[in-house]
N, C-alpha and C. Protein backbone atom coordinates (compact mmCIF):
# COMPACT_ATOMS: atom_id res chain seq x y z
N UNK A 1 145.13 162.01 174.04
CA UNK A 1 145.68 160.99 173.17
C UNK A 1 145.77 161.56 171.76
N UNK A 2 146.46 161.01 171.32
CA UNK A 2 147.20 161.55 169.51
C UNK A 2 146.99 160.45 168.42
N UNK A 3 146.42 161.16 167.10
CA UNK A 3 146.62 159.93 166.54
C UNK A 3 148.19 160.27 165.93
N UNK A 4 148.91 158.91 165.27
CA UNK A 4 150.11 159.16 163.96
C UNK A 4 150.02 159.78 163.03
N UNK A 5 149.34 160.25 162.30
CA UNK A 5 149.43 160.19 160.62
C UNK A 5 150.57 160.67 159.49
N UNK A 6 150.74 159.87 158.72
CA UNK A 6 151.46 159.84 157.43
C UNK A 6 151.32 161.37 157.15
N UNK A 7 152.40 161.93 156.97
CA UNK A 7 152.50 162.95 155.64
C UNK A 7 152.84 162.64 154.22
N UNK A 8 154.61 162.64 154.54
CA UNK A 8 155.46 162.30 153.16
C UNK A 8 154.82 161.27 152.42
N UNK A 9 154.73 159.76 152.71
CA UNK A 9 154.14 158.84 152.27
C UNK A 9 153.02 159.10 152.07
N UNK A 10 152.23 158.76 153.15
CA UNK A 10 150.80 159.49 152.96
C UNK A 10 150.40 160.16 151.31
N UNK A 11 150.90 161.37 151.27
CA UNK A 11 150.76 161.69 150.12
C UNK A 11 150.99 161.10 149.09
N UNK A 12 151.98 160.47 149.08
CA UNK A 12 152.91 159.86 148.24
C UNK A 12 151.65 158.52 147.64
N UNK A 13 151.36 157.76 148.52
CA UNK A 13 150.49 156.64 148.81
C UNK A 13 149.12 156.78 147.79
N UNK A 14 148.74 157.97 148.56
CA UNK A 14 147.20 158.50 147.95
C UNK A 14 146.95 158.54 146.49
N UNK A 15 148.48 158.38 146.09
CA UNK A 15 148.16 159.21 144.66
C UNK A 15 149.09 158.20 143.55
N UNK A 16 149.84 157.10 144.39
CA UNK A 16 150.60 155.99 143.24
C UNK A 16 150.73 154.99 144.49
N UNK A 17 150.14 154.40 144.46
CA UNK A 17 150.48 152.84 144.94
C UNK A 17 151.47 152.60 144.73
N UNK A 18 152.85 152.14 145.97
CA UNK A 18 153.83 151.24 145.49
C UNK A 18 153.84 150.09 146.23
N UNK A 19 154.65 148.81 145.84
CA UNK A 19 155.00 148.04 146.51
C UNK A 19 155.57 147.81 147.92
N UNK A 20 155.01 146.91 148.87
CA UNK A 20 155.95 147.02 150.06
C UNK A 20 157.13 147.09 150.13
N UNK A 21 157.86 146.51 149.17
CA UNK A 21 158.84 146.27 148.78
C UNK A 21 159.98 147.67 148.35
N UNK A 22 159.20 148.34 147.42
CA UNK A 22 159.18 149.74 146.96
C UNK A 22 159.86 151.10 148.13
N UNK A 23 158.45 150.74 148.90
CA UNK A 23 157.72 151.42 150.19
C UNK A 23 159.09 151.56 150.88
N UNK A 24 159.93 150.23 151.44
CA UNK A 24 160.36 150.26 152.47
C UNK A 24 162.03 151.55 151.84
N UNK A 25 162.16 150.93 150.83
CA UNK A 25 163.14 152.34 150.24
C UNK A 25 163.10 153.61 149.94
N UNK A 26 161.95 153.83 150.74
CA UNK A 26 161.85 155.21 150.90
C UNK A 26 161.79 155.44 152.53
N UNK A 27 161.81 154.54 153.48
CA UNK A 27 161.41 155.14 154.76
C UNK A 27 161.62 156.05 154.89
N UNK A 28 162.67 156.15 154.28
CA UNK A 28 162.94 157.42 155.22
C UNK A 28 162.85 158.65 154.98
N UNK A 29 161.88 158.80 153.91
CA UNK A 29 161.08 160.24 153.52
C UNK A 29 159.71 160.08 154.32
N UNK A 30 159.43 159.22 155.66
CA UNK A 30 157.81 158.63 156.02
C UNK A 30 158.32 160.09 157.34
N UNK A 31 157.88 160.61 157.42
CA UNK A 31 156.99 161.38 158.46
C UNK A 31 155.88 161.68 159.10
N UNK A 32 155.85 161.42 160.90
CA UNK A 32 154.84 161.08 161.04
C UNK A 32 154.55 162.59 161.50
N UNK A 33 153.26 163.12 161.91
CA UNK A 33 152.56 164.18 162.41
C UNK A 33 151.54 163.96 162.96
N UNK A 34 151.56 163.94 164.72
CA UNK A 34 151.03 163.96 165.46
C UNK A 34 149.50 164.84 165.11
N UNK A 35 148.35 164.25 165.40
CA UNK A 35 147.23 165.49 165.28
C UNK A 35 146.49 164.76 166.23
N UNK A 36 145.73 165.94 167.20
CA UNK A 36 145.11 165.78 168.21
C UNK A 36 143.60 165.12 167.90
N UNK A 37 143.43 164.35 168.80
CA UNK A 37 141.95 163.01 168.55
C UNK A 37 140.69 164.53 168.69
N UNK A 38 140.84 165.02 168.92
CA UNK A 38 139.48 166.30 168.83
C UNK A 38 140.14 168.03 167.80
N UNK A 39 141.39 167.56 166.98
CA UNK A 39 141.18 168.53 165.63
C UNK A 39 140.14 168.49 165.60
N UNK A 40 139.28 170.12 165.06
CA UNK A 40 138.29 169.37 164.53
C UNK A 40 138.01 169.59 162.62
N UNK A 41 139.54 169.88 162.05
CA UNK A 41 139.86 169.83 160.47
C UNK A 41 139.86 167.87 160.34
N UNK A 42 140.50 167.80 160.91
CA UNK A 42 140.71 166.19 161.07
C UNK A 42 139.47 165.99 161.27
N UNK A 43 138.68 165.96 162.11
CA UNK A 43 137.64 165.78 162.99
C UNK A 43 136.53 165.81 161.43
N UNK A 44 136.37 166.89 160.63
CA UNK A 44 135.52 166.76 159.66
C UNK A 44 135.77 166.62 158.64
N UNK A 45 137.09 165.62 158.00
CA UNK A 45 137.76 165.47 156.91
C UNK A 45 137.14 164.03 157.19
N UNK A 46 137.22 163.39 158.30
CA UNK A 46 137.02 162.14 158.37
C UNK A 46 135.53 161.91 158.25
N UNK A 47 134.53 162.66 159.05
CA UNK A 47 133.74 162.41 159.20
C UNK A 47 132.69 162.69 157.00
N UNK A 48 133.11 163.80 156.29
CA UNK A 48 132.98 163.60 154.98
C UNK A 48 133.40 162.43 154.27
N UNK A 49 134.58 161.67 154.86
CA UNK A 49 134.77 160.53 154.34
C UNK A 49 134.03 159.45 154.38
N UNK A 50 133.49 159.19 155.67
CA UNK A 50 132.72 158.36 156.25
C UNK A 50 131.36 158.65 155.31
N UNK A 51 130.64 160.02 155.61
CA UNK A 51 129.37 160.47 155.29
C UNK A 51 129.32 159.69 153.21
N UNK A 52 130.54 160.23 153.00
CA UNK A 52 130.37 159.58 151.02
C UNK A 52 130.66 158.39 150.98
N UNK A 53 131.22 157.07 151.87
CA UNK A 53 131.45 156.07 151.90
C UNK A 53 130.83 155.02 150.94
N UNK A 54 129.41 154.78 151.05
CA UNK A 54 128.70 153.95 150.29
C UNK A 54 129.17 154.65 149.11
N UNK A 55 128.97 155.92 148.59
CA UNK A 55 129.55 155.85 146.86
C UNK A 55 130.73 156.02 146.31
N UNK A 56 131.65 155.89 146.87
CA UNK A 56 132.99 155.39 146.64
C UNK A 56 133.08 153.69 146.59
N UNK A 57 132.37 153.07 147.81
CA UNK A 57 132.47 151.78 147.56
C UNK A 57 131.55 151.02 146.24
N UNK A 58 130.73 152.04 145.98
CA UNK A 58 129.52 151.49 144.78
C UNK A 58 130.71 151.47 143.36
N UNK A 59 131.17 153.00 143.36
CA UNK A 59 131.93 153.47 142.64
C UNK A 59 133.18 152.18 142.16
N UNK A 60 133.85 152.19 143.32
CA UNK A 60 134.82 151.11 143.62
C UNK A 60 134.85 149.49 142.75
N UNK A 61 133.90 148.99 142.42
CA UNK A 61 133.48 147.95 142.41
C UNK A 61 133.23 147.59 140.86
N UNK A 62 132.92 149.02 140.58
CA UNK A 62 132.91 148.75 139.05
C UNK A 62 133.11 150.66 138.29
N UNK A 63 134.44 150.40 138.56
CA UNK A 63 135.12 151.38 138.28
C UNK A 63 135.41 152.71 137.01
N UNK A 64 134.58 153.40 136.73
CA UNK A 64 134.72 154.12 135.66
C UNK A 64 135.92 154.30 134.72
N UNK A 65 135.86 154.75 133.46
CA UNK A 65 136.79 154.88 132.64
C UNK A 65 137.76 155.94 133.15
N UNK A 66 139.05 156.17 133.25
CA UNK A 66 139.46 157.40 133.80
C UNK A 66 139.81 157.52 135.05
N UNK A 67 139.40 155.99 135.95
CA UNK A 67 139.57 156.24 137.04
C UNK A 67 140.40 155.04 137.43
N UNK A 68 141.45 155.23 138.71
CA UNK A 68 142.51 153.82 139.28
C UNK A 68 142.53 154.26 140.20
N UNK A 69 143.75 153.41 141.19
CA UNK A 69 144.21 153.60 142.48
C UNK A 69 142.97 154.05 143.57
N UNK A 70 142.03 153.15 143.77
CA UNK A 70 141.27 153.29 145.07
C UNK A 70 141.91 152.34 145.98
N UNK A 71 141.88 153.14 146.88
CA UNK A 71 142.43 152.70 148.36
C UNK A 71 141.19 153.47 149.44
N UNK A 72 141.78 152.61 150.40
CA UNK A 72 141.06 153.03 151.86
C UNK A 72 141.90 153.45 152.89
N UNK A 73 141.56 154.46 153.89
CA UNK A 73 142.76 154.77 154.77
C UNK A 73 141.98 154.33 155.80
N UNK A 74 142.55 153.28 157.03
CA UNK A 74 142.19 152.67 158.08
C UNK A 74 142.77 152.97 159.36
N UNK A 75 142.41 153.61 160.78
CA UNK A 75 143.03 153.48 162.10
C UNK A 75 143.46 152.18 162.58
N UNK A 76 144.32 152.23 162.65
CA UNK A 76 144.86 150.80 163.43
C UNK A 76 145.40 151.09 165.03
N UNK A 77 144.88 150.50 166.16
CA UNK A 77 145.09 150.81 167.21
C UNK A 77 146.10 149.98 167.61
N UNK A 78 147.02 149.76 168.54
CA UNK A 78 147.77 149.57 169.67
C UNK A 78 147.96 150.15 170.63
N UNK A 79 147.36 149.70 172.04
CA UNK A 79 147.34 149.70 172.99
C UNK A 79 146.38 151.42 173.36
N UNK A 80 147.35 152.37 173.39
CA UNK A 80 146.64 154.16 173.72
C UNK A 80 147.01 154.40 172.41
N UNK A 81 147.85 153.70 171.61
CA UNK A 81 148.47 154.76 170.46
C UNK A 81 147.71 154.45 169.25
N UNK A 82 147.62 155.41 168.11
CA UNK A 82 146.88 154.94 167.00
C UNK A 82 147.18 155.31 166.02
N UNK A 83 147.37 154.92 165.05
CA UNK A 83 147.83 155.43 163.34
C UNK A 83 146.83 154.82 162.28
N UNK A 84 146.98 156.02 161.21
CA UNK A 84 145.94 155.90 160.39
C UNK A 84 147.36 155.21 159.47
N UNK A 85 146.46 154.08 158.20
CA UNK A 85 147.51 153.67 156.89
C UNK A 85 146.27 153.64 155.63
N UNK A 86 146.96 153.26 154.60
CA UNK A 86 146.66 153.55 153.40
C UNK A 86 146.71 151.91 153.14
N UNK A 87 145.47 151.51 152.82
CA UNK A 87 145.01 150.24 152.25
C UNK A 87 144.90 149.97 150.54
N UNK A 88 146.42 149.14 149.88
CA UNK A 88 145.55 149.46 148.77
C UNK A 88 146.73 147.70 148.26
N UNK A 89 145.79 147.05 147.71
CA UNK A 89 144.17 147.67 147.30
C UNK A 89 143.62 146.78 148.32
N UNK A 90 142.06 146.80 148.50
CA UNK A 90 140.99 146.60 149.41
C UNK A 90 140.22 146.13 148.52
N UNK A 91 139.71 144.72 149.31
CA UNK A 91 138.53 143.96 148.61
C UNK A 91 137.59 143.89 150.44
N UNK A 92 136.32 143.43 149.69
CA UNK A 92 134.97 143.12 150.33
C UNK A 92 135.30 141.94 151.00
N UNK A 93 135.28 142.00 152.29
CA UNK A 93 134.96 140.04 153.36
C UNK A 93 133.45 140.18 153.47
N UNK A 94 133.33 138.67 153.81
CA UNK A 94 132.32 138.71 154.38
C UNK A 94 131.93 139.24 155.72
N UNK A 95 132.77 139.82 156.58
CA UNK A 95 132.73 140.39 157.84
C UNK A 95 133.47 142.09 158.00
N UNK A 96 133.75 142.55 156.43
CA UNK A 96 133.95 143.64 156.78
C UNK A 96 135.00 144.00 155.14
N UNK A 97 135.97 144.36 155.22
CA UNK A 97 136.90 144.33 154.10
C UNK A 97 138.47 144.08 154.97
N UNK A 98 139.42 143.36 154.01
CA UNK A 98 140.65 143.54 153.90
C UNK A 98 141.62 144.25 152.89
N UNK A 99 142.95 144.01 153.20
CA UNK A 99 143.62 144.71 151.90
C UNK A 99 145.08 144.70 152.75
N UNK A 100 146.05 145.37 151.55
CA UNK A 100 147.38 145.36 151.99
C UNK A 100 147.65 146.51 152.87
N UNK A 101 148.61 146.56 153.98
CA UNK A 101 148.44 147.75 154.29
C UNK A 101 150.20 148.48 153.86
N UNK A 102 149.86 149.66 153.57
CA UNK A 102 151.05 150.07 152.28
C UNK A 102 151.85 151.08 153.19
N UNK A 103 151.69 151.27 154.34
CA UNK A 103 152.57 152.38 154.80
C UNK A 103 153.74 151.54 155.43
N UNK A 104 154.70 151.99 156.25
CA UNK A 104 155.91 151.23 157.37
C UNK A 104 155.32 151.84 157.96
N UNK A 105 154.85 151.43 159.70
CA UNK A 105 154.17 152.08 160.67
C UNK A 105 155.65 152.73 161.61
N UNK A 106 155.14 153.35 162.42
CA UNK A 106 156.35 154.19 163.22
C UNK A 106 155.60 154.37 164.12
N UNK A 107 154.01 154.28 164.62
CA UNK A 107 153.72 154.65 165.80
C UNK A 107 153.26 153.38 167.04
N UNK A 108 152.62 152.44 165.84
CA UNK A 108 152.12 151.09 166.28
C UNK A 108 152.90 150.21 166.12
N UNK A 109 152.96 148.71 166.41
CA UNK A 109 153.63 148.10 166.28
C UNK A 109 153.12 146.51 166.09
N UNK A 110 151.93 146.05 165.78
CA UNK A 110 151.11 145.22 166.06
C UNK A 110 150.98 144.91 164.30
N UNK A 111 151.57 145.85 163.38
CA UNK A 111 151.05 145.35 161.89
C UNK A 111 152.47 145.96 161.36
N UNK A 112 152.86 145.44 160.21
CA UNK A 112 154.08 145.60 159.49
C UNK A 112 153.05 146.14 157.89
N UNK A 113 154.74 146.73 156.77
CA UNK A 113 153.62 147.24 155.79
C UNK A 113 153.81 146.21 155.04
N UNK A 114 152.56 146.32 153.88
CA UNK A 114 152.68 144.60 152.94
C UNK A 114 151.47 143.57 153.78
N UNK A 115 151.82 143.93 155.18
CA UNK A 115 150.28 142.57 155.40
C UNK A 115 148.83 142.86 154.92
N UNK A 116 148.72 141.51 154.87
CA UNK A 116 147.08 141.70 154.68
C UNK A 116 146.35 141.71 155.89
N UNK A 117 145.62 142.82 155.97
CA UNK A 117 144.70 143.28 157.10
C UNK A 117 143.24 143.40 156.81
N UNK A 118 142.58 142.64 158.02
CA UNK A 118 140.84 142.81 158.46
C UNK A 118 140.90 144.35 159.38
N UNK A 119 139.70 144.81 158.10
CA UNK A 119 138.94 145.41 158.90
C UNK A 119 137.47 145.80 158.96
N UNK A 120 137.01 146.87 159.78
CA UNK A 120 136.00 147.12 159.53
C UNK A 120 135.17 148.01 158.77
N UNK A 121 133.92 148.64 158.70
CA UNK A 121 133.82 149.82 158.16
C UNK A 121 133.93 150.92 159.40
N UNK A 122 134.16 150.77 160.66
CA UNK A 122 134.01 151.65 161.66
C UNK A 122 135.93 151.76 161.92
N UNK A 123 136.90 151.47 161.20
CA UNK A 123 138.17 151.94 161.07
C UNK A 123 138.39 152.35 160.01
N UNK A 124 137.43 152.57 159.17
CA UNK A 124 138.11 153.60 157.74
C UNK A 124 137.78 155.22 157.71
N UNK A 125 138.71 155.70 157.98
CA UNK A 125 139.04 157.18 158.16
C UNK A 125 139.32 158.15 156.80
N UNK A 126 139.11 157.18 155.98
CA UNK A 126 139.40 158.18 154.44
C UNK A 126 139.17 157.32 153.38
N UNK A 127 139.05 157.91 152.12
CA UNK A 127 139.09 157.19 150.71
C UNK A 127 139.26 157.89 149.85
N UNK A 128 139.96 157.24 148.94
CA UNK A 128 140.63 158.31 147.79
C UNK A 128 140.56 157.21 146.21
N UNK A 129 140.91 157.82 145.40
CA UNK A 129 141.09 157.39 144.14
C UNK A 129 141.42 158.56 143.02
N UNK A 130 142.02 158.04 141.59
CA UNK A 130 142.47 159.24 140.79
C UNK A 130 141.56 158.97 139.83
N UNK A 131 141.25 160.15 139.28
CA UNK A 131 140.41 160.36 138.02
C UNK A 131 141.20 161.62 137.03
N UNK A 132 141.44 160.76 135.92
CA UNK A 132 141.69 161.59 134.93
C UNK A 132 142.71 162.42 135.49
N UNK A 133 143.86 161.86 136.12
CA UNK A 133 145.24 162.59 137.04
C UNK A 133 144.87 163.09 138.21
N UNK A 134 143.93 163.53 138.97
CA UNK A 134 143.37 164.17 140.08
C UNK A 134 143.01 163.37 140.67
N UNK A 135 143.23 164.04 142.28
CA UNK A 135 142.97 162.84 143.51
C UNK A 135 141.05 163.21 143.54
N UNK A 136 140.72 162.58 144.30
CA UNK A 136 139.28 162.56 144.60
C UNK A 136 139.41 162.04 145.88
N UNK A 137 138.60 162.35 146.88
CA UNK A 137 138.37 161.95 148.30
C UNK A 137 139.82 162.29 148.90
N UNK A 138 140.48 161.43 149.73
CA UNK A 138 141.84 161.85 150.26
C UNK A 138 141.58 162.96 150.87
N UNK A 139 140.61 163.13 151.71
CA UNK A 139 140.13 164.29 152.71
C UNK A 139 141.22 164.70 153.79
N UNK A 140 141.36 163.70 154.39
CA UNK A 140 142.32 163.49 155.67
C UNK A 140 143.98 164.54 154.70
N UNK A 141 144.10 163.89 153.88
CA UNK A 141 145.51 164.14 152.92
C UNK A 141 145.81 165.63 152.80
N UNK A 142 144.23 166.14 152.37
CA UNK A 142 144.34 168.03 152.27
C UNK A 142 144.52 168.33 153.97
N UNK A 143 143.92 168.15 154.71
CA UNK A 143 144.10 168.72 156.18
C UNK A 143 145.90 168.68 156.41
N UNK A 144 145.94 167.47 156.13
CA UNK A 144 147.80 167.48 156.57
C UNK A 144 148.31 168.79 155.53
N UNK A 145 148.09 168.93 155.02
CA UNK A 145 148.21 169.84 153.63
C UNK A 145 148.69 171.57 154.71
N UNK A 146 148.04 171.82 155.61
CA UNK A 146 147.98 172.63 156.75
C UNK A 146 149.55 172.98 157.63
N UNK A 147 149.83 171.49 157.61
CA UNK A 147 151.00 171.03 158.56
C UNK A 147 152.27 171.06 157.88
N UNK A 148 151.97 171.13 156.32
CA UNK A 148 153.52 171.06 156.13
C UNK A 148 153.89 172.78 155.34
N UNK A 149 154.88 172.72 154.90
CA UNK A 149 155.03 173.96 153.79
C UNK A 149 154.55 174.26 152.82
N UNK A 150 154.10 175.23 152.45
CA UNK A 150 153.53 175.50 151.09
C UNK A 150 154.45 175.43 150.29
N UNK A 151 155.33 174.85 149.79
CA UNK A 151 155.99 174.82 149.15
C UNK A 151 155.94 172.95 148.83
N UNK A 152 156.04 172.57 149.95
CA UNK A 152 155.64 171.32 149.52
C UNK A 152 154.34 171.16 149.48
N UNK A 153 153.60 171.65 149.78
CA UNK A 153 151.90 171.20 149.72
C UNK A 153 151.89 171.83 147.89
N UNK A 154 152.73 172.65 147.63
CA UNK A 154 152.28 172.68 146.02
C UNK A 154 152.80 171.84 145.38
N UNK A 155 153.52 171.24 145.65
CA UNK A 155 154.96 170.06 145.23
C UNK A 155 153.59 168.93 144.92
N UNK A 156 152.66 168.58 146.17
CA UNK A 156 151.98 167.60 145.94
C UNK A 156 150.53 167.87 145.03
N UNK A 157 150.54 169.02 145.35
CA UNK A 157 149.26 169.62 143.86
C UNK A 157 149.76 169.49 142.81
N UNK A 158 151.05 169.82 142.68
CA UNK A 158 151.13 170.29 141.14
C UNK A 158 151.75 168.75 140.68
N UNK A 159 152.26 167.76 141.28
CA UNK A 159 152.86 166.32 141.00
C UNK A 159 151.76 165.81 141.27
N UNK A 160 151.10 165.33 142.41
CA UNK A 160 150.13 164.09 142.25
C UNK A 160 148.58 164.42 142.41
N UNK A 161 148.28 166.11 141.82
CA UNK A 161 147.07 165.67 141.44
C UNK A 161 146.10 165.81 142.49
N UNK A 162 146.28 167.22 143.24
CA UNK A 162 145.74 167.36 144.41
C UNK A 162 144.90 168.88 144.48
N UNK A 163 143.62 169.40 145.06
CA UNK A 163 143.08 170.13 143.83
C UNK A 163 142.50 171.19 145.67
N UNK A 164 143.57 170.25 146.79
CA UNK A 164 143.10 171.23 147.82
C UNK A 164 144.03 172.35 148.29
């Protein structure tokens, strides 16, 4: 089994929040890239995400000078298939967190982008935020970094602030 994940957007996402609205006029720069459920770059991009979790969310909550755009990146399942999206922004439930979800999906079909989505802490696969122009966290984001051209992987260092 495979998960989806975002590139074009993806990146795009990690590093400027736009509107659903925004979002949908670009579909068609959204590319998806298949990566296998046992990568194991994927496999430990996520699992660092997970491991710093509590201080991003501490972080999160009362946000330093210098710092915006925290989001959460969440798996969303349908049926065998699964795609990761970019939550932003994300507040605290009492049963877990919600938030908007900012990508157009292409693999699932069970969530549109713009809704507001429940989830848990056992579907968040990444976290990111900018400080002082530079991404921070967005673990998952450098691995794809692998998959595309160096030419665009510098496109997204040298524009939004990416330091992998």
């Amino acid at each position: 089994m495979k998960h989806a994940i975002r590139v074009m957007l993806s990146l795009m996402l990690a590093s400027a929040p736009i509107s659903a609205g925004a979002q949908n006029s670009q579909q068609g720069d959204d590319k998806v890239v298949n990566v296998a459920r046992d990568d194991p770059d994927m496999a430990a991009a996520i699992a660092q995400a997970r491991a710093s979790l509590d201080q991003f969310l501490t972080l999160s909550e009362a946000p330093p000078a210098g710092t915006t755009d925290y989001k959460l990146k969440v798996e969303v399942k349908d049926g065998d298939t699964s795609e990761h999206f970019w939550i932003i922004p994300f507040h605290k439930t009492a049963s877990g967190f919600a938030g908007t979800l900012a990508n157009e999906p292409q693999a699932v079909h069970n969530v549109t982008a713009g809704q507001e989505l429940e989830f848990t802490r056992d579907d968040i696969s990444d976290w990111g935020y900018t400080r002082n122009g530079r991404q921070v966290g967005s673990f998952t984001v450098c691995v794809l970094f692998k998959t595309i051209s160096k030419e665009e992987a510098d496109y997204y260092r040298q524009n939004y602030g990416f330091d992998c």
